[in-house]
C-alpha atoms as a PDB file:
ATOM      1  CA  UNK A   1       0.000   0.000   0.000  1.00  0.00           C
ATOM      2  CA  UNK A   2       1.582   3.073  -0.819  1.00  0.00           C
ATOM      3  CA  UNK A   3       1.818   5.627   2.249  1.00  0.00           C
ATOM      4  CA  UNK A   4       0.416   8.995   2.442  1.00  0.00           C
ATOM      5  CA  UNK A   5      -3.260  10.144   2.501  1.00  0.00           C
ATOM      6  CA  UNK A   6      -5.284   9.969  -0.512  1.00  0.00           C
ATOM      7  CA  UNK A   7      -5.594  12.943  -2.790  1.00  0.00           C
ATOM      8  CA  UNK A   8      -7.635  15.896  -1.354  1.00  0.00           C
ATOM      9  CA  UNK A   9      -7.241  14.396   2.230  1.00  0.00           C
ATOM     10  CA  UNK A  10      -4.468  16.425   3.279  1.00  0.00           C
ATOM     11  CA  UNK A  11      -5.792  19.721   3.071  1.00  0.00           C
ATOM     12  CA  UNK A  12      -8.551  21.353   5.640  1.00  0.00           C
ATOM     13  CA  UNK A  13     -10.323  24.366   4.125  1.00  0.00           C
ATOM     14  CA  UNK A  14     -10.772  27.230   6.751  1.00  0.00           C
ATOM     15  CA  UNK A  15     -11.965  30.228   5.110  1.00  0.00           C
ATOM     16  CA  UNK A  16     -12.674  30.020   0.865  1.00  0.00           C
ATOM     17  CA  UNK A  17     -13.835  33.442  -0.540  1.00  0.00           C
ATOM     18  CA  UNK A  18     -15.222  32.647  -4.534  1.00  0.00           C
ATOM     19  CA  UNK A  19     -12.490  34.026  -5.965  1.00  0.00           C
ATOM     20  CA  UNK A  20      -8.980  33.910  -4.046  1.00  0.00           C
ATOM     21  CA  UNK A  21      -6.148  35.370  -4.817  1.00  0.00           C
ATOM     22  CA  UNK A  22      -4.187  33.831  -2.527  1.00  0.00           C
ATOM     23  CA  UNK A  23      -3.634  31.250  -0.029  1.00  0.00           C
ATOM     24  CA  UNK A  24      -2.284  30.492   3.657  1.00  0.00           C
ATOM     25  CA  UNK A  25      -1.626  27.476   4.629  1.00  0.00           C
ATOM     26  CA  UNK A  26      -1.102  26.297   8.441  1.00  0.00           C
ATOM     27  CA  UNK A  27       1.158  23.679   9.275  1.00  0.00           C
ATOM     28  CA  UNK A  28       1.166  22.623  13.097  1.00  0.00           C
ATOM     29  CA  UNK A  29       3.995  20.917  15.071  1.00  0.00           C
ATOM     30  CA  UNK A  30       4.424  16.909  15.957  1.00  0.00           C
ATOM     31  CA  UNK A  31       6.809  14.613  17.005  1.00  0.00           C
ATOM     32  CA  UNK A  32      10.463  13.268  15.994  1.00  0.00           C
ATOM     33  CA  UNK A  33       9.480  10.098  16.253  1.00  0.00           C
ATOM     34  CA  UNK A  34       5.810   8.835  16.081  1.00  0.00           C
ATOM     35  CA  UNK A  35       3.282   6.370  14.206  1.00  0.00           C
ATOM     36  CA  UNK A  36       0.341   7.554  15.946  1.00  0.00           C
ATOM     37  CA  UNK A  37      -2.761   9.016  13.905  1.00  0.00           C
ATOM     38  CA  UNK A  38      -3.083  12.969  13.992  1.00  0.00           C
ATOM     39  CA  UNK A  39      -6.172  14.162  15.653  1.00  0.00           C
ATOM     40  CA  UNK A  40      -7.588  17.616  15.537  1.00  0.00           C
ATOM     41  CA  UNK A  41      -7.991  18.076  19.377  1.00  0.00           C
ATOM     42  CA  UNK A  42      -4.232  17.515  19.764  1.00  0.00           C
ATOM     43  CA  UNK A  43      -2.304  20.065  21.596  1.00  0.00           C
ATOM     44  CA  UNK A  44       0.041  21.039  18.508  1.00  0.00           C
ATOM     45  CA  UNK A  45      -2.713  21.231  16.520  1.00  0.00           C
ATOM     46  CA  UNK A  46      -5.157  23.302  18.314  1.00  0.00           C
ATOM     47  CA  UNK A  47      -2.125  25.827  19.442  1.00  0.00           C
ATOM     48  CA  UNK A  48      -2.303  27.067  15.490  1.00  0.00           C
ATOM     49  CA  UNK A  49      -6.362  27.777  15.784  1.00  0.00           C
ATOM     50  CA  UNK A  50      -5.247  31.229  16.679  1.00  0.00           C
ATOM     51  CA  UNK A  51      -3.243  31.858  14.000  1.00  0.00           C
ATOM     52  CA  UNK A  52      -5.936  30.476  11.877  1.00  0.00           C
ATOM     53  CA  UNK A  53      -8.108  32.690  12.928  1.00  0.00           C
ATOM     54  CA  UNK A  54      -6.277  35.851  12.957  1.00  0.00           C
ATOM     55  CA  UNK A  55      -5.723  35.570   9.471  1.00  0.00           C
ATOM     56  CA  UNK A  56      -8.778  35.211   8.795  1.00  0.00           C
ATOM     57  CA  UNK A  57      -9.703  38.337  10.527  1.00  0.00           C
ATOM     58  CA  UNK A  58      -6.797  40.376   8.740  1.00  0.00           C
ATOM     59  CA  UNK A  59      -7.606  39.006   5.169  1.00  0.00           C
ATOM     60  CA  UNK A  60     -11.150  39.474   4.873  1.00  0.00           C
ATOM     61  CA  UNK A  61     -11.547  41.076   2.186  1.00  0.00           C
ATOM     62  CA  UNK A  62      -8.338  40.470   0.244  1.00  0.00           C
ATOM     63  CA  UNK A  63      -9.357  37.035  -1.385  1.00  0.00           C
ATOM     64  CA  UNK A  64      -7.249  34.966   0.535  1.00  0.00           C
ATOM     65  CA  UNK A  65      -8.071  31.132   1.165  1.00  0.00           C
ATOM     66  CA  UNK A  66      -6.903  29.631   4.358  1.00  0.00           C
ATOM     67  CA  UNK A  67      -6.121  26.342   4.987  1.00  0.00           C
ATOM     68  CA  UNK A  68      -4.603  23.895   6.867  1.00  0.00           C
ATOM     69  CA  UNK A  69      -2.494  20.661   6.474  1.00  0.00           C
ATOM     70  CA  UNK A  70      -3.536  17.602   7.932  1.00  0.00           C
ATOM     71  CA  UNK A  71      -1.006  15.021   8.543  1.00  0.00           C
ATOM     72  CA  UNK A  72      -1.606  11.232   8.496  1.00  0.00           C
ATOM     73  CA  UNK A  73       1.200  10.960  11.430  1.00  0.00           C
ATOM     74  CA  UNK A  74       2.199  12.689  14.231  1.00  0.00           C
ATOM     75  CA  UNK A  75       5.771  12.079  13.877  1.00  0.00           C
ATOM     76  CA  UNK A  76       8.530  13.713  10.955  1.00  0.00           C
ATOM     77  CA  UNK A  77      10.038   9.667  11.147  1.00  0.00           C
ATOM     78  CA  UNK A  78      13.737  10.428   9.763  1.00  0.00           C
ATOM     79  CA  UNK A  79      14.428   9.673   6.723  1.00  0.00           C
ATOM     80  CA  UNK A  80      10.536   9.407   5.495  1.00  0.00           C
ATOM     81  CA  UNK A  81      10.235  12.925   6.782  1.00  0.00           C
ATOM     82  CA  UNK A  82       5.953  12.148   6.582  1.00  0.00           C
ATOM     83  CA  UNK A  83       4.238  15.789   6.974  1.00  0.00           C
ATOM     84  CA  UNK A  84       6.674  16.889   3.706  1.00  0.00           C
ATOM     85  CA  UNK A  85       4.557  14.317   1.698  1.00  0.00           C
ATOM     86  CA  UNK A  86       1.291  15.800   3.497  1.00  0.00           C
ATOM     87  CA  UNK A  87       1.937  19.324   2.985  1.00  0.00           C
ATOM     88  CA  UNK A  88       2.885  18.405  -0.864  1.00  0.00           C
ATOM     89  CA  UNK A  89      -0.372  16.738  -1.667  1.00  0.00           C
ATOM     90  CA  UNK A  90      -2.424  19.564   0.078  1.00  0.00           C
ATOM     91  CA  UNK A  91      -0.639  22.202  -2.064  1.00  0.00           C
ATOM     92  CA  UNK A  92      -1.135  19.750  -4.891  1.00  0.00           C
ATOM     93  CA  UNK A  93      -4.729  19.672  -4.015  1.00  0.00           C
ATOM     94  CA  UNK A  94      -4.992  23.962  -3.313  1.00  0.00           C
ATOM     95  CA  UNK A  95      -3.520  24.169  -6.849  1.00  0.00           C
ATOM     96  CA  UNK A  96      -5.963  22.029  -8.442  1.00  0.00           C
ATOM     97  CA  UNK A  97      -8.962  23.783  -6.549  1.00  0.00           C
ATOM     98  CA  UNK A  98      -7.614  27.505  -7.300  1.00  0.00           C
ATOM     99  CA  UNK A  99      -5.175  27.502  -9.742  1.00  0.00           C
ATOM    100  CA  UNK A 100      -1.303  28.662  -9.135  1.00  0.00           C
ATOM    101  CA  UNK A 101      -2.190  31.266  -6.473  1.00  0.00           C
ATOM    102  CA  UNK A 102       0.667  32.527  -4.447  1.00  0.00           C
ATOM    103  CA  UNK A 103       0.650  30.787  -1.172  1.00  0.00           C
ATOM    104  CA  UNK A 104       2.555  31.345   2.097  1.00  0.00           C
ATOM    105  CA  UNK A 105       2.898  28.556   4.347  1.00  0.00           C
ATOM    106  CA  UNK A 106       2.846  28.928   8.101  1.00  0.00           C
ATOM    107  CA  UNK A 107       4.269  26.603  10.077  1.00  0.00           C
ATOM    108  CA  UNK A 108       5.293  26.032  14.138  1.00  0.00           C
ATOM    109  CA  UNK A 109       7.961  23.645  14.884  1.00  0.00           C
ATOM    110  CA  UNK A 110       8.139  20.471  12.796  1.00  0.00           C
ATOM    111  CA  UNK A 111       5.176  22.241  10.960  1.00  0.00           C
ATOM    112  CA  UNK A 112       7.984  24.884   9.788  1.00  0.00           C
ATOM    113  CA  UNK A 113      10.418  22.308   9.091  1.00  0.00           C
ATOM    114  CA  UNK A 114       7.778  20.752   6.855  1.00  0.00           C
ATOM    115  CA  UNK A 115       7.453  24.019   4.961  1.00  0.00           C
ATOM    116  CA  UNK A 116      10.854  24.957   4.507  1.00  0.00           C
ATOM    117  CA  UNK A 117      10.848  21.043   3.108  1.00  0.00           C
ATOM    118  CA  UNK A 118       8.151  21.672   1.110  1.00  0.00           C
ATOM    119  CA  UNK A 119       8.747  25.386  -0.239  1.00  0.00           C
ATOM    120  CA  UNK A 120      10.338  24.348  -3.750  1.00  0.00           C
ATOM    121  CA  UNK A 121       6.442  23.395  -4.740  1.00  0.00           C
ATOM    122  CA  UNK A 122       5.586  25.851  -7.486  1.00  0.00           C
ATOM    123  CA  UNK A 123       2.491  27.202  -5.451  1.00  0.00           C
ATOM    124  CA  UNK A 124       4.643  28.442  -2.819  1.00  0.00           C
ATOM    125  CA  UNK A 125       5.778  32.033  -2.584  1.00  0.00           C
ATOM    126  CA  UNK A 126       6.710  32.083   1.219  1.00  0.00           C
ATOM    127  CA  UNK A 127       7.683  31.024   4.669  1.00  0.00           C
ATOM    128  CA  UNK A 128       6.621  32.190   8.097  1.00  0.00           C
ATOM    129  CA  UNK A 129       8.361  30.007  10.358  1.00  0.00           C
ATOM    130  CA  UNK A 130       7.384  30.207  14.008  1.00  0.00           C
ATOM    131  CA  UNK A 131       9.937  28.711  16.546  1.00  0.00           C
ATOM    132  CA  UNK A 132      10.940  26.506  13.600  1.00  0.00           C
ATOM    133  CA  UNK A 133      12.799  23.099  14.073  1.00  0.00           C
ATOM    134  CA  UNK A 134      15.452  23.397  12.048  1.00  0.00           C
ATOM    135  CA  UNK A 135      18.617  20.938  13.059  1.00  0.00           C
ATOM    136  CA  UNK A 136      21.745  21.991  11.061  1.00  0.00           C
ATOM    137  CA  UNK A 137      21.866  20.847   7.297  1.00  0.00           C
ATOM    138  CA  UNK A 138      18.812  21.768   6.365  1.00  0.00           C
ATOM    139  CA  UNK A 139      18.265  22.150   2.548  1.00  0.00           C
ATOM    140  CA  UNK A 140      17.734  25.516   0.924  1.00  0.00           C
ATOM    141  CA  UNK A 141      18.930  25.342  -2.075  1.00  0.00           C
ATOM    142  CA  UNK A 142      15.606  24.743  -3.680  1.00  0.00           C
ATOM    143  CA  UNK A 143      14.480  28.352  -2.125  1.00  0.00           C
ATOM    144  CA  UNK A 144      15.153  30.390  -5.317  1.00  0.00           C
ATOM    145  CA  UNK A 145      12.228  32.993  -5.770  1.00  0.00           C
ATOM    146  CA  UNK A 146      11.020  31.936  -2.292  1.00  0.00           C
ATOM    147  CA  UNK A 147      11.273  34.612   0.845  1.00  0.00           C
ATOM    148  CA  UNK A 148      11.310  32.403   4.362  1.00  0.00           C
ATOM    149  CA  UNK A 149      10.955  34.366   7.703  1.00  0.00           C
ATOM    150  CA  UNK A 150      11.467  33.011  10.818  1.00  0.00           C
ATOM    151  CA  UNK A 151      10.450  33.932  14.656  1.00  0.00           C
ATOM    152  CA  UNK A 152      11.833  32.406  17.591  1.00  0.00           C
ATOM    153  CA  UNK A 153      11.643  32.799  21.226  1.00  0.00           C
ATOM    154  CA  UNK A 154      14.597  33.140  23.488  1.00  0.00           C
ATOM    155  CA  UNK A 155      13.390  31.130  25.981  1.00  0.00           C
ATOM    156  CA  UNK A 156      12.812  28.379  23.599  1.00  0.00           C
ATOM    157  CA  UNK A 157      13.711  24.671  25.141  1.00  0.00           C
ATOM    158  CA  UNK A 158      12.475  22.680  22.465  1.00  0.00           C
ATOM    159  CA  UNK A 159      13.953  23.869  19.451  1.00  0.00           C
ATOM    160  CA  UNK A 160      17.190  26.218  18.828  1.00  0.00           C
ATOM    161  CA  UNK A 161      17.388  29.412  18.063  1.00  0.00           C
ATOM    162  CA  UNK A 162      21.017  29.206  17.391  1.00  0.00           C
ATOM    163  CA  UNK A 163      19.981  26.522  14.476  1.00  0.00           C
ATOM    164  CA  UNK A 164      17.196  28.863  12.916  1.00  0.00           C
ATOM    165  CA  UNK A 165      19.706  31.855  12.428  1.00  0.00           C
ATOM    166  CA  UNK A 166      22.265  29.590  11.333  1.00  0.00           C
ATOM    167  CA  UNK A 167      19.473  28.160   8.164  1.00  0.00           C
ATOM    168  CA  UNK A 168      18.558  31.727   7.519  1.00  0.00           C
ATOM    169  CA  UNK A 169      21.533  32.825   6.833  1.00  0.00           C
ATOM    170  CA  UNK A 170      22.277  30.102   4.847  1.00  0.00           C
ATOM    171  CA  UNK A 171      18.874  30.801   2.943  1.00  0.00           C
ATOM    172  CA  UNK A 172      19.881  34.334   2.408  1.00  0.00           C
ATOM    173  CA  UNK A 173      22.708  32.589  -0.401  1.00  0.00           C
ATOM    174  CA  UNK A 174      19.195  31.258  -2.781  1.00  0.00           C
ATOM    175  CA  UNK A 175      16.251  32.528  -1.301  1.00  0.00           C
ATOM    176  CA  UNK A 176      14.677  35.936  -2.554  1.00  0.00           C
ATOM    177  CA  UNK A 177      14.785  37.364   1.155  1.00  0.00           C
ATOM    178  CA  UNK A 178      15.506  35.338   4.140  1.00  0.00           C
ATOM    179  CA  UNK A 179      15.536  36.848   7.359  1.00  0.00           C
ATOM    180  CA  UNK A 180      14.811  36.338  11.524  1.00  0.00           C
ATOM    181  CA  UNK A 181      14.034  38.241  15.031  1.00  0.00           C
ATOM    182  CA  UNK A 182      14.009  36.734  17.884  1.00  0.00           C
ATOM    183  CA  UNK A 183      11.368  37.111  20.520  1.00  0.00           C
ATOM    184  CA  UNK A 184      11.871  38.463  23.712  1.00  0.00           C
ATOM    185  CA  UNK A 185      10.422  36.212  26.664  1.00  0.00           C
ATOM    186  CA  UNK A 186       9.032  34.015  23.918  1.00  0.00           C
ATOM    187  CA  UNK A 187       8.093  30.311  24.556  1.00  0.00           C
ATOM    188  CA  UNK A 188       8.222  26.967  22.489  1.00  0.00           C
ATOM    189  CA  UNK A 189       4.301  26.998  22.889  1.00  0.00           C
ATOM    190  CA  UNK A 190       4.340  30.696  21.818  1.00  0.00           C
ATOM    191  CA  UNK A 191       1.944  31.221  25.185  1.00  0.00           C
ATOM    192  CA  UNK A 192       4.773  34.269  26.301  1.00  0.00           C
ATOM    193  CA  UNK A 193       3.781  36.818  24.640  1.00  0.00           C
ATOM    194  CA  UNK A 194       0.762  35.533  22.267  1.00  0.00           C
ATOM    195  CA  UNK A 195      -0.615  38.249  21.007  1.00  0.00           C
ATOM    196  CA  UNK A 196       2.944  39.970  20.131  1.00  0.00           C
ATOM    197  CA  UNK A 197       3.311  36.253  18.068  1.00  0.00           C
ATOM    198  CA  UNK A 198      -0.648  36.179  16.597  1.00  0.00           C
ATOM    199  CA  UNK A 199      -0.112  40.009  15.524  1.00  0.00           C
ATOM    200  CA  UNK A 200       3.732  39.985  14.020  1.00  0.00           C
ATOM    201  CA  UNK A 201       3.085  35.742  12.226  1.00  0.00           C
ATOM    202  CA  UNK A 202      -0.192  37.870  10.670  1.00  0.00           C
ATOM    203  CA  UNK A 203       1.186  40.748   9.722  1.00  0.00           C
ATOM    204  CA  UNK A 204       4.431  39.041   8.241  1.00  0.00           C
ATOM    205  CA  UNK A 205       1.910  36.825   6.061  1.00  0.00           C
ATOM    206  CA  UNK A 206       0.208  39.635   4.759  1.00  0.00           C
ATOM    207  CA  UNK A 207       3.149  41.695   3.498  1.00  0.00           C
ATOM    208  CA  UNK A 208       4.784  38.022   2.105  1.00  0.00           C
ATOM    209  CA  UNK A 209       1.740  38.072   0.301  1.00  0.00           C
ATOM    210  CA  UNK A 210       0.793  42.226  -0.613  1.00  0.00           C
ATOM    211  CA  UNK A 211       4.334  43.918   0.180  1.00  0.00           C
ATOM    212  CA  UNK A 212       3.129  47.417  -1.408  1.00  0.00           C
ATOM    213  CA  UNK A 213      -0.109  47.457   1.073  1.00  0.00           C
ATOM    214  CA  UNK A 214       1.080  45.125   3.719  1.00  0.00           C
ATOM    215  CA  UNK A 215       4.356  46.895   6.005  1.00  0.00           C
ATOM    216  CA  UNK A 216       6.980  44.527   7.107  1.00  0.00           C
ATOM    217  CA  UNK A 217       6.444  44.518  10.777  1.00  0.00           C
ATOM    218  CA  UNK A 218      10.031  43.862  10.887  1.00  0.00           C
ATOM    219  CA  UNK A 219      13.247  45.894  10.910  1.00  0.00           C
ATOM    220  CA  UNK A 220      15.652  46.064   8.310  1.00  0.00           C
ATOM    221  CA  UNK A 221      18.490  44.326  10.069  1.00  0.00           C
ATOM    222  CA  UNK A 222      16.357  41.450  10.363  1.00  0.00           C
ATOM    223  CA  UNK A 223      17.342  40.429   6.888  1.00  0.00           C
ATOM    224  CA  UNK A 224      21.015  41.030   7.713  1.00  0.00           C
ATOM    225  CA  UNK A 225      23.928  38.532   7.586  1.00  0.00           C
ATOM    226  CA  UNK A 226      25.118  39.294  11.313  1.00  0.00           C
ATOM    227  CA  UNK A 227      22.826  39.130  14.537  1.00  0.00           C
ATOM    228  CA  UNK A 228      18.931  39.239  14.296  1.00  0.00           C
ATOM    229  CA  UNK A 229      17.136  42.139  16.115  1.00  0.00           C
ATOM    230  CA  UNK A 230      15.210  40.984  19.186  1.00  0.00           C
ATOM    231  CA  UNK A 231      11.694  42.290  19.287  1.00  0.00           C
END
């Protein structure tokens, strides 16, 4: 039997205006290890329902579908590296529903590793990464034409913030724009400071997607090649 959930499965539809001109897509964190089923009242997964939902309120009127990726597993399993072959058949999905869109995944944790993974799919234009896992070695050369932003906590136990500057910067050699800040106080779980994370993730998304009427909420030396700027 060949692995992976059947065409369409992958993909949860959040908010579809008639005519979009865009899409988000949500990616929420898991395991290293784990062949458990996914579940929608799991903790990783319900910590992106604000997120979800404060796009939703920014974009209203903008045409922008939002959507999120549902994983067959839990776990990123090694080598099989599972919610890369999820997120790829819901953007193959999104594309088939609404055409080659821009999209801008946003992921947390092994949900940004999966999008960084997954960002060479034509429908992608951009990466919001939020506390991303992101061990050293990560590919990027398949970024070209891509921008990837990450945010990370320094208080972060889970995942390193050392290792997300350190992909960055390597991104910055083939991606459009590749750039970081780090969060003051902020958390793995993104509970420090929540609204500071739900407000900058949104706002970030919406400029990836409309820079001329969204601002980058960040600074300028957030796309440098030295230290990141901590907000």
């Amino acid at each position: 039997m060949t692995y992976g959930p059947r065409q369409g499965d992958a993909l949860l539809l959040r908010a579809t205006p008639t005519r979009p001109k865009a899409a988000v897509l949500v990616l929420h964190g898991g395991q290293a290890v784990s062949q458990r089923p996914t579940r929608p009242w799991q903790l990783a997964a319900l910590r992106m329902d604000p997120f979800v939902r404060a796009v939703s309120a920014a974009l209203p009127d903008q045409d922008v579908l939002v959507a999120q990726v549902r994983y067959r597993l839990r776990g990123w399993n090694d080598l099989r590296a599972d919610p890369v072959r999820d997120t790829e058949l819901a953007l193959d999905d999104l594309g088939a529903r609404v055409g080659p869109v821009p999209t801008v995944l946003l992921g947390h944790s092994m949900g940004a590793r999966a999008a960084l993974r997954a960002a060479g799919h034509p429908q992608v234009a951009g990466v919001v990464a939020l506390a991303p896992w992101w061990p050293p070695n990560e590919p990027v050369d398949h970024l070209a034409g891509r921008q990837v932003v990450a945010l990370h906590g320094d208080r972060d136990r889970i995942t390193s913030p050392a290792d997300s500057a350190l992909c960055v910067r390597r991104a910055q050699h083939t991606a459009v724009r590749a750039g970081m800040a780090v969060v003051h106080g902020g958390d793995h779980a993104m509970l420090r400071r929540r609204h500071f994370w739900h407000r900058t993730a949104t706002t970030l998304v919406a400029h990836l997607l409309d820079p001329t009427d969204a601002p980058d909420p960040l600074p300028e030396e957030s796309y440098g090649t030295h230290g990141f700027p901590v907000l």
